[in-house]
C-alpha atoms as a PDB file:
ATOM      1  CA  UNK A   1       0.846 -15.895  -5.423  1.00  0.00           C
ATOM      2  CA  UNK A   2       2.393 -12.438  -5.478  1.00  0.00           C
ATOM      3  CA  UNK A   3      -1.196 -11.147  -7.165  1.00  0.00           C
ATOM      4  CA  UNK A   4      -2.612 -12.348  -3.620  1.00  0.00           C
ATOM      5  CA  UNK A   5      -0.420  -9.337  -2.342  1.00  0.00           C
ATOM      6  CA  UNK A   6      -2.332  -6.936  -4.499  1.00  0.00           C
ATOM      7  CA  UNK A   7      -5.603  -7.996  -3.730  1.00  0.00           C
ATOM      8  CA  UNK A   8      -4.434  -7.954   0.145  1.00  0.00           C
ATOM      9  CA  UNK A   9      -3.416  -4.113   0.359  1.00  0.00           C
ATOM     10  CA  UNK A  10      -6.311  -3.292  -1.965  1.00  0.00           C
ATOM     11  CA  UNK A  11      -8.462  -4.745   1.472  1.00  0.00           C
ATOM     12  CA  UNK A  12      -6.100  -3.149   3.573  1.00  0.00           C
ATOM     13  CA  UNK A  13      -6.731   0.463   2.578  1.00  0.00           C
ATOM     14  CA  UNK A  14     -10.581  -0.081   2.089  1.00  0.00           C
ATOM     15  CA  UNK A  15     -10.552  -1.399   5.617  1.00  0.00           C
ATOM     16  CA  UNK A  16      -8.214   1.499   6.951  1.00  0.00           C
ATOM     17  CA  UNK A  17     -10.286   4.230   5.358  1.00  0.00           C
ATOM     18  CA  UNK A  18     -13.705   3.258   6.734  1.00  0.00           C
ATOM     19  CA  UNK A  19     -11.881   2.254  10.473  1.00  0.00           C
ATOM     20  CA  UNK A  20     -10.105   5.809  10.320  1.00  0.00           C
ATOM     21  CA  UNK A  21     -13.590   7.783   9.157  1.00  0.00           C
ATOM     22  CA  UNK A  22     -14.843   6.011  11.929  1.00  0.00           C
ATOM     23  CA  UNK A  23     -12.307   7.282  14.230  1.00  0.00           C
ATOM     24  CA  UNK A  24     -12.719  10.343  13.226  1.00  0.00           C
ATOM     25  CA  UNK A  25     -16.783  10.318  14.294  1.00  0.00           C
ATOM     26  CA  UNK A  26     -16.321   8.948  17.885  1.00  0.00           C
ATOM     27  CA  UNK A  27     -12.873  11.212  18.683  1.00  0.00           C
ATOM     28  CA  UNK A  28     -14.670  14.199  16.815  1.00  0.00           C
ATOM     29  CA  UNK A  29     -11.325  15.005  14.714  1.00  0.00           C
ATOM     30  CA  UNK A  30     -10.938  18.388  13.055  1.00  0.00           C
ATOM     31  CA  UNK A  31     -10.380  18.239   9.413  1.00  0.00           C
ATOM     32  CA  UNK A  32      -6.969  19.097  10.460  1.00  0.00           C
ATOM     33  CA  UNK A  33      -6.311  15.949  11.979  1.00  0.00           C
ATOM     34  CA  UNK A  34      -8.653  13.764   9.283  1.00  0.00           C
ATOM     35  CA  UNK A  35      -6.142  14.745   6.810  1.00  0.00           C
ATOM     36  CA  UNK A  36      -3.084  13.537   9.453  1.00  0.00           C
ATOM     37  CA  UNK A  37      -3.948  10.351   9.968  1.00  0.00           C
ATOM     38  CA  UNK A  38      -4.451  10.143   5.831  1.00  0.00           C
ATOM     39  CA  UNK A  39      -1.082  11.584   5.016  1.00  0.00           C
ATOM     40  CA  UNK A  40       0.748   9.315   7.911  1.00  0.00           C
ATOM     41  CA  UNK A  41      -0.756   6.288   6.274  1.00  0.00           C
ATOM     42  CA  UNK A  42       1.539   8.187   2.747  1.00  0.00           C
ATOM     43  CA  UNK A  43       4.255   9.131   4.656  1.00  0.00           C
ATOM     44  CA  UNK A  44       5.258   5.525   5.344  1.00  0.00           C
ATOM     45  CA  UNK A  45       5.193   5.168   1.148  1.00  0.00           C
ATOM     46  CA  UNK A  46       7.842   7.940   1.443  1.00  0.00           C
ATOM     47  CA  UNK A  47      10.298   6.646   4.499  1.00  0.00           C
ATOM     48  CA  UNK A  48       9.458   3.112   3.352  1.00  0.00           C
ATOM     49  CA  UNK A  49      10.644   2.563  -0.321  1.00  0.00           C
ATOM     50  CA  UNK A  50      13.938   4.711   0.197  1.00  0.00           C
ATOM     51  CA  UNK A  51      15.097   3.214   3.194  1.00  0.00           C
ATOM     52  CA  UNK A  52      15.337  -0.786   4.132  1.00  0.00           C
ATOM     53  CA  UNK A  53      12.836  -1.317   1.523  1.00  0.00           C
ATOM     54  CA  UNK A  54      15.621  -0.390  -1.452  1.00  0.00           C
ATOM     55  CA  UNK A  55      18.135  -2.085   0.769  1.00  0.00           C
ATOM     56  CA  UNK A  56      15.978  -5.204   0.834  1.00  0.00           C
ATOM     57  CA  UNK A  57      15.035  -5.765  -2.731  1.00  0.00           C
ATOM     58  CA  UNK A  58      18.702  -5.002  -3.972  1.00  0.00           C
ATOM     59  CA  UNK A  59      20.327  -7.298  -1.574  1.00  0.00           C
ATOM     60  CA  UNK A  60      17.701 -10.489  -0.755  1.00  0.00           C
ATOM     61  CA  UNK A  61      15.763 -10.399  -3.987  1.00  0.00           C
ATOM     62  CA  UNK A  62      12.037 -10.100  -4.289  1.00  0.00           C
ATOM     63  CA  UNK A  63      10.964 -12.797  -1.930  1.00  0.00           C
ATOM     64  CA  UNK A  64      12.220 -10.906   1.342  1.00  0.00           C
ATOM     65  CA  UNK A  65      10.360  -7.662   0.079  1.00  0.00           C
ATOM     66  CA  UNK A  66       7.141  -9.787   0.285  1.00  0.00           C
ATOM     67  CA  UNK A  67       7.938 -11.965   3.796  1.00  0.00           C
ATOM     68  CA  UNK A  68       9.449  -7.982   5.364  1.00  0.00           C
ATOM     69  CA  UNK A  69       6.542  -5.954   4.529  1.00  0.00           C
ATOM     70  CA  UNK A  70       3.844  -8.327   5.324  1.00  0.00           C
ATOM     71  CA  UNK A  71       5.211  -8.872   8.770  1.00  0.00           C
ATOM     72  CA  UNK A  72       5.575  -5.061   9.006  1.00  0.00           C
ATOM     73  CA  UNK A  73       2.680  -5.050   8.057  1.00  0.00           C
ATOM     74  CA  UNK A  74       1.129  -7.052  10.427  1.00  0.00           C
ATOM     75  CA  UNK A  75       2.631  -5.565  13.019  1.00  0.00           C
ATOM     76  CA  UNK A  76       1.048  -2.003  11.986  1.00  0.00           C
ATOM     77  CA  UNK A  77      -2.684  -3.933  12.148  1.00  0.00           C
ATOM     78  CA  UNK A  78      -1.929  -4.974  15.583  1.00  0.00           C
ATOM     79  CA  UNK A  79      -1.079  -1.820  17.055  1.00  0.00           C
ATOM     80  CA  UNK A  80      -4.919  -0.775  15.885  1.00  0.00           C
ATOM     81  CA  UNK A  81      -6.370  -2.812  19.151  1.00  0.00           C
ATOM     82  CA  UNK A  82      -4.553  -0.495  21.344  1.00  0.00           C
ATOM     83  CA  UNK A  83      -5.351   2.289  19.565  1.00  0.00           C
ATOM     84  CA  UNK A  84      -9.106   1.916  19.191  1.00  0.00           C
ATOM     85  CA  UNK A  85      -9.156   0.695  22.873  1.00  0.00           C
ATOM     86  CA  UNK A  86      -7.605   4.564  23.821  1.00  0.00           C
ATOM     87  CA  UNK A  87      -9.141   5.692  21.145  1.00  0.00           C
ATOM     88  CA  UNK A  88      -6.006   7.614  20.552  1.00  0.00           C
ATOM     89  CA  UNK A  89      -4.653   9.700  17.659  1.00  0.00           C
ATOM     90  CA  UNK A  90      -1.062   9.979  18.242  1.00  0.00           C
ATOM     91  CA  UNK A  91      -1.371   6.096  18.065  1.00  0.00           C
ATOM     92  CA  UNK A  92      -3.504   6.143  15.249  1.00  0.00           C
ATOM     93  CA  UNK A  93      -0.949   8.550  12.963  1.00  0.00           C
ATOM     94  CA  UNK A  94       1.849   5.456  14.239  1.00  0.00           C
ATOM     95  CA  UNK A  95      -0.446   2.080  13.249  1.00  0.00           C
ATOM     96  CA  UNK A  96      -1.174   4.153   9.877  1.00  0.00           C
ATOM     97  CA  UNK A  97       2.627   5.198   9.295  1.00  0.00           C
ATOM     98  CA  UNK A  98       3.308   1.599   9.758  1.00  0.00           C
ATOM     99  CA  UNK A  99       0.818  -0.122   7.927  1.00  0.00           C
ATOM    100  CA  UNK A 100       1.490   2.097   5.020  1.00  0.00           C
ATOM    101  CA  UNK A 101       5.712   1.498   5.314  1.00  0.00           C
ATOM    102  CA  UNK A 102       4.692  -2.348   5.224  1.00  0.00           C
ATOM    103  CA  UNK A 103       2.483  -1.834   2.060  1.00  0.00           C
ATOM    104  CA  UNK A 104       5.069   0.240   0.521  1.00  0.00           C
ATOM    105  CA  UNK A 105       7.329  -2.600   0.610  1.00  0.00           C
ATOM    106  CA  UNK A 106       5.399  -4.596  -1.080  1.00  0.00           C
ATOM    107  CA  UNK A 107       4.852  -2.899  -3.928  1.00  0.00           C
ATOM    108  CA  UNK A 108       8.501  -2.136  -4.522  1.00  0.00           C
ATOM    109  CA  UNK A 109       8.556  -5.807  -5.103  1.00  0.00           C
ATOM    110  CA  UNK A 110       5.101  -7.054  -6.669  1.00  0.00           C
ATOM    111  CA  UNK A 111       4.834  -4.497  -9.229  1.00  0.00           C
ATOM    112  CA  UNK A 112       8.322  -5.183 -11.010  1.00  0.00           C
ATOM    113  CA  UNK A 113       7.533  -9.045 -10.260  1.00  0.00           C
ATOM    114  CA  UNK A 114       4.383  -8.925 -12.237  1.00  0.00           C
ATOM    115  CA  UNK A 115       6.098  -6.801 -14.863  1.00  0.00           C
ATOM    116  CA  UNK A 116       9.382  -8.879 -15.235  1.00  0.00           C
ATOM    117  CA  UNK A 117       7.704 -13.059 -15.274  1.00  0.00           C
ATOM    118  CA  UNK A 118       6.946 -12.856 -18.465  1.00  0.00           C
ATOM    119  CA  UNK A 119       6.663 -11.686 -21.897  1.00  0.00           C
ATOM    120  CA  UNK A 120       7.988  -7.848 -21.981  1.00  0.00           C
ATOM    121  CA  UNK A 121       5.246  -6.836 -24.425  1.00  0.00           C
ATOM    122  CA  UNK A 122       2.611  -7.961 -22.114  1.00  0.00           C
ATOM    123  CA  UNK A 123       3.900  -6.773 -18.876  1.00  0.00           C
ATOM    124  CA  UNK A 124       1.314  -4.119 -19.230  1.00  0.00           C
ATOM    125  CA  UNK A 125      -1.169  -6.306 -19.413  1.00  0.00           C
ATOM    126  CA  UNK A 126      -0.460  -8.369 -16.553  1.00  0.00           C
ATOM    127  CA  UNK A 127       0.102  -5.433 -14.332  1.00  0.00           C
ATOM    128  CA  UNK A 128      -3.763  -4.399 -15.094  1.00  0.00           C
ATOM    129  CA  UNK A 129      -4.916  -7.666 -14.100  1.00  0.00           C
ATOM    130  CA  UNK A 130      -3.192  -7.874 -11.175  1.00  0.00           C
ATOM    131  CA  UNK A 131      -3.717  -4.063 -10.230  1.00  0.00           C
ATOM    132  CA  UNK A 132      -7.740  -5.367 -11.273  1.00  0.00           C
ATOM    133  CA  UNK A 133      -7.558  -7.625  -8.614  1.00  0.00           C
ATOM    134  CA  UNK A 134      -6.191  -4.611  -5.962  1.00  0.00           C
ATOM    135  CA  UNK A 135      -8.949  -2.823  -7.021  1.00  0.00           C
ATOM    136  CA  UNK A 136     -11.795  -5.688  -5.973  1.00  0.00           C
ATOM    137  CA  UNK A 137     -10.119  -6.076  -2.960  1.00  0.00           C
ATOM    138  CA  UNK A 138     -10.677  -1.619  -2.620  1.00  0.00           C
ATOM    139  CA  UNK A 139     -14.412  -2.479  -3.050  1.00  0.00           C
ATOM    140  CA  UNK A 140     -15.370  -5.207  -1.271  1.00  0.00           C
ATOM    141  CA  UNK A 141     -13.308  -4.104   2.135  1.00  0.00           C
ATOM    142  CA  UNK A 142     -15.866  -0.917   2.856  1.00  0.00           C
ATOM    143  CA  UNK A 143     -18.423  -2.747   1.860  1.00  0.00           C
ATOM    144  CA  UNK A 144     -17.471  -5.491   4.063  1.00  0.00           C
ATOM    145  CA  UNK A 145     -16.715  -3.157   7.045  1.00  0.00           C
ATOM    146  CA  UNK A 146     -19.863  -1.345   6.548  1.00  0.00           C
ATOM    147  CA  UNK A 147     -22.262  -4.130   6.529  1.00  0.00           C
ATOM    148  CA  UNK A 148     -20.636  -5.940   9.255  1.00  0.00           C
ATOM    149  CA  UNK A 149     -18.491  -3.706  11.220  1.00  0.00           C
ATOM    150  CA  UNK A 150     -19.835  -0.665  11.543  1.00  0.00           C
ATOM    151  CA  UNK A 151     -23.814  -1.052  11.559  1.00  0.00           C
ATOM    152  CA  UNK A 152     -24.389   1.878  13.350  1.00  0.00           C
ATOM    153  CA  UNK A 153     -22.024   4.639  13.314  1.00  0.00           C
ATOM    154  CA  UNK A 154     -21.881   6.282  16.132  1.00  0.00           C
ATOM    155  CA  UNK A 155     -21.470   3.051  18.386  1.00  0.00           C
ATOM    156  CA  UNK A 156     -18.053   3.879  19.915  1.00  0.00           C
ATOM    157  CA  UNK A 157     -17.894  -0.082  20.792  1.00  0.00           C
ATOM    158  CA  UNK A 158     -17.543  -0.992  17.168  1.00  0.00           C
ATOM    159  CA  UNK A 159     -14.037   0.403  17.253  1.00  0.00           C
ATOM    160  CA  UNK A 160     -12.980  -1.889  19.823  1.00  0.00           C
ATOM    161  CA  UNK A 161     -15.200  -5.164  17.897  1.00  0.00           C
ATOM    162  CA  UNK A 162     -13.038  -4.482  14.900  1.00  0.00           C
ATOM    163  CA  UNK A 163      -9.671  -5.240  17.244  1.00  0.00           C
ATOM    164  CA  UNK A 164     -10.739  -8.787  16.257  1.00  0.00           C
ATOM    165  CA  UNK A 165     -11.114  -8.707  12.518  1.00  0.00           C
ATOM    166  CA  UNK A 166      -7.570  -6.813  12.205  1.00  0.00           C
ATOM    167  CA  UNK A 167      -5.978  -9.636  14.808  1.00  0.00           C
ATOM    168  CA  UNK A 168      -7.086 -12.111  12.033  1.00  0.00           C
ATOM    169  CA  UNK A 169      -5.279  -9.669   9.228  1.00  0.00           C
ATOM    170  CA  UNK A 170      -2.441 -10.044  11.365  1.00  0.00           C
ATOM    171  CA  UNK A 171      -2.388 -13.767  11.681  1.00  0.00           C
ATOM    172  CA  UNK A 172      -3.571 -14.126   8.336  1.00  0.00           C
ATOM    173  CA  UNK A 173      -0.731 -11.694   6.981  1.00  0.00           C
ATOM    174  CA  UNK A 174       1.873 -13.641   9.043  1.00  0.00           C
ATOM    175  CA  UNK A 175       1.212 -16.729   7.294  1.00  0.00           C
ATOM    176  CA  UNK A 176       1.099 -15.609   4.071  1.00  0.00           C
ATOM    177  CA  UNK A 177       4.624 -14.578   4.945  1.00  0.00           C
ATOM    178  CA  UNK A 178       5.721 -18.417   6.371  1.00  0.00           C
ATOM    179  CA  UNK A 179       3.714 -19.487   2.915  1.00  0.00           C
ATOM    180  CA  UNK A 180       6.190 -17.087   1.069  1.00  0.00           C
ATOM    181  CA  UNK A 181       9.298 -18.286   2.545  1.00  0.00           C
ATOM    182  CA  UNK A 182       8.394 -21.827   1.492  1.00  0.00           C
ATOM    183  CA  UNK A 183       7.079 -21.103  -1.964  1.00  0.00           C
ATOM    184  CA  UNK A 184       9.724 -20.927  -4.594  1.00  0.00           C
ATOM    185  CA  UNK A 185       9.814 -17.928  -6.507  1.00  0.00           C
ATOM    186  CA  UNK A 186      12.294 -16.619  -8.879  1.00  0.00           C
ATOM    187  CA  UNK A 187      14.509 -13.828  -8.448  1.00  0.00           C
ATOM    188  CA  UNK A 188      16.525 -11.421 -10.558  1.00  0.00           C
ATOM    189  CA  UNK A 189      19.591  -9.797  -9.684  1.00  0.00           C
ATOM    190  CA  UNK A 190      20.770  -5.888 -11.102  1.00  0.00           C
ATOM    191  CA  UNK A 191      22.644  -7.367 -13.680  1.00  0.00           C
ATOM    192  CA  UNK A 192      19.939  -9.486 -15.140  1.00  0.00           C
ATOM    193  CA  UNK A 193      17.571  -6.504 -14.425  1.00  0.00           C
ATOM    194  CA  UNK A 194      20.208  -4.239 -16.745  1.00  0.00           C
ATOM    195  CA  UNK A 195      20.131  -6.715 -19.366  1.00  0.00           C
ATOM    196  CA  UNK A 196      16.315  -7.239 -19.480  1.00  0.00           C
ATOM    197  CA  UNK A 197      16.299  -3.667 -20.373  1.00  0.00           C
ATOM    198  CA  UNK A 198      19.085  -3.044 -23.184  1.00  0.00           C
ATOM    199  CA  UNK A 199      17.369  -2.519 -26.065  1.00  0.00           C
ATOM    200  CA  UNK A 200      19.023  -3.416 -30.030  1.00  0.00           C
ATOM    201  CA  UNK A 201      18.411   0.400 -30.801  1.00  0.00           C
ATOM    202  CA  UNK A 202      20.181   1.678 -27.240  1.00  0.00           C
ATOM    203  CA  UNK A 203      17.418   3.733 -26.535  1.00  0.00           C
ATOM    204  CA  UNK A 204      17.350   3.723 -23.505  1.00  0.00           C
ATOM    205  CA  UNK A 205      20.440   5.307 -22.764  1.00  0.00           C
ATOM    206  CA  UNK A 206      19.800   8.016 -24.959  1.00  0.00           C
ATOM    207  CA  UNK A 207      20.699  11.473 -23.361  1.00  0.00           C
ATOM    208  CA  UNK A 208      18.731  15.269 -23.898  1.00  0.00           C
ATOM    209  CA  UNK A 209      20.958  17.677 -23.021  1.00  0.00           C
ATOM    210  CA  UNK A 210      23.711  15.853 -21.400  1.00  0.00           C
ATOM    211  CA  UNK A 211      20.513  13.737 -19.421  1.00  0.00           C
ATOM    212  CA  UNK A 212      19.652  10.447 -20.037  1.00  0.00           C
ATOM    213  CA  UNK A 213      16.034  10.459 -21.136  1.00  0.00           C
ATOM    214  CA  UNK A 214      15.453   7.263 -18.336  1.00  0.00           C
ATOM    215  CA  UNK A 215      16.110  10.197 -15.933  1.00  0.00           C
ATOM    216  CA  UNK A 216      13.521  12.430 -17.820  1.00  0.00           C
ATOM    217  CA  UNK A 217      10.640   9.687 -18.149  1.00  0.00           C
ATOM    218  CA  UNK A 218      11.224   8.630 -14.319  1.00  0.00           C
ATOM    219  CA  UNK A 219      10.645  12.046 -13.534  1.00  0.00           C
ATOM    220  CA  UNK A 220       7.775  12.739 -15.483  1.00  0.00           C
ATOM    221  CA  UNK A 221       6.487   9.370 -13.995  1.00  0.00           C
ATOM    222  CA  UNK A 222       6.815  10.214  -9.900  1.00  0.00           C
ATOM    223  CA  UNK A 223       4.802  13.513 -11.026  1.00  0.00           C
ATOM    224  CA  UNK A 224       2.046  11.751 -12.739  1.00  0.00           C
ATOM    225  CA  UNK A 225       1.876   9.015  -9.961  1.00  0.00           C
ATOM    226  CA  UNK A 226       1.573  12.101  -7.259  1.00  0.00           C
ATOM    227  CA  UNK A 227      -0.499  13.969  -8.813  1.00  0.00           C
ATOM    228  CA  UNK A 228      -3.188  11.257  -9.554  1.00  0.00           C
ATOM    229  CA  UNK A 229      -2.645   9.596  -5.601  1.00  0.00           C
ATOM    230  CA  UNK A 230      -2.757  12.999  -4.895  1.00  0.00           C
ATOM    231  CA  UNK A 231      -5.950  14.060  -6.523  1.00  0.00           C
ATOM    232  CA  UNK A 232      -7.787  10.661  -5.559  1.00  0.00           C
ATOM    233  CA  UNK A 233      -6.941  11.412  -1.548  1.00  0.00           C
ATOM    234  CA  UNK A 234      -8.192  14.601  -1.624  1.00  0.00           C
ATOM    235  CA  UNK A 235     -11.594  13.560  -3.423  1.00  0.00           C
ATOM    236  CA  UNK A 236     -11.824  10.762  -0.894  1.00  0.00           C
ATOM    237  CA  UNK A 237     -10.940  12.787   2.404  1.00  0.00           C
ATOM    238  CA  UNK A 238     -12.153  15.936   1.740  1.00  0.00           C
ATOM    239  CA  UNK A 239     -15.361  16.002  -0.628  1.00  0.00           C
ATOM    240  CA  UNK A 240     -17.554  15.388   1.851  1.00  0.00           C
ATOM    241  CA  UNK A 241     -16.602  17.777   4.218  1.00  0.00           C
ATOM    242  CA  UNK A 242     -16.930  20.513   1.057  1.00  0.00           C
ATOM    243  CA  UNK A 243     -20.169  19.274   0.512  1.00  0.00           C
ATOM    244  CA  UNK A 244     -21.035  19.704   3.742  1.00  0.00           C
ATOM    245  CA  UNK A 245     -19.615  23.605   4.022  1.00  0.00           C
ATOM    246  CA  UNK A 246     -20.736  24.261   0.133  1.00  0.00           C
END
């Protein structure tokens, strides 16, 4: 069930990044505002996590991360039909903001779910499946769009054909969310999440320099994490457009 969730914003960003590079053709963006619409889709993985997505997990559990971001969600897919009907970019920064703060909270949620139901030795394991399964749906959603959605590329209808494919993400999205409310999944609280991670040795709570070396590896973490996101955005965005100047 929550490995659905993976495979569901692995479509979702497939699908955004061919609808927005189509966007971007038909309103004739600058680069400028190419890379705006990409880093509104991020911003709402910023906002997102640190706000009522934090405040969700720690006080309803996993289960109203998943129901809360897919209805957000949905809710960012919908606002795409009035955005490719205007063909608008302030509206298009908004439905990508919103879309990405409903991902966001997802993954708060599904990544230490997959980690946590099971075995700890083969949480990695089960996070590369599941993250496997992301990944197919990353592939098949251009490939999808392109075929069927966007045939020929400069046809400014196609933006407003596509209203109906992300009204069925919506409706699909919303109920996944009824299915989640229904389904019963376990939870864990902080203090089960606290002892999960005591190890015999105490390492974890070992300290460098009056620092616990959690705090270190966290950091060190967030860093890798940005700089990969980082470097596979600006390869995706961008490398054409160098290509083209080069």
């Amino acid at each position: 069930m929550v490995t659905i969730l993976f495979f569901l914003w692995g479509f979702a960003y497939g699908l955004l990044d061919v609808l927005n590079s189509q966007f971007q053709v038909i309103a004739r963006m600058s680069t400028g505002q190419s890379v705006a619409i990409h880093s509104a889709y991020f911003g709402g993985y910023i906002v997102a996590p640190l706000t009522f997505g934090r405040l969700a997990l720690k006080n309803w559990g996993f289960k109203a991360c998943y129901i809360i971001g897919l209805c957000i969600y949905a809710c960012g897919t919908l606002i795409f039909w009035p955005s490719a009907v205007l063909t608008s970019f302030p509206a298009f920064l908004v439905s990508n903001f919103i879309v990405g703060a409903g991902l966001s909270t997802l993954e708060i949620a599904a990544n230490p779910f997959i980690a946590l139901c099971g075995p700890a030795e083969y949480s990695e394991i089960r996070l590369n499946l599941s993250q496997g399964v992301q990944a197919i749906g990353s592939i098949v959603s251009p490939l999808l769009a392109r075929k069927v959605l966007f045939r020929n590329v400069l046809d400014a209808p196609s933006l407003i054909n596509v209203q109906w494919t992300y009204l069925g993400i919506a409706l699909f999205t919303v109920l996944l969310a009824v299915g989640y409310y229904y389904v019963p999944l376990p939870e864990a609280t902080d203090e089960e999440l606290e002892d999960a991670s005591e190890r015999a040795n105490h390492a974890n709570k070992a300290e460098v320099g009056g620092i616990r070396v959690l705090w270190i590896t966290l950091g060190f973490g967030v860093f890798a994490q940005f700089v990969y996101c980082g470097g596979q955005e600006v390869v995706s965005t961008s490398f054409s457009n160098y290509l083209t100047s080069a």
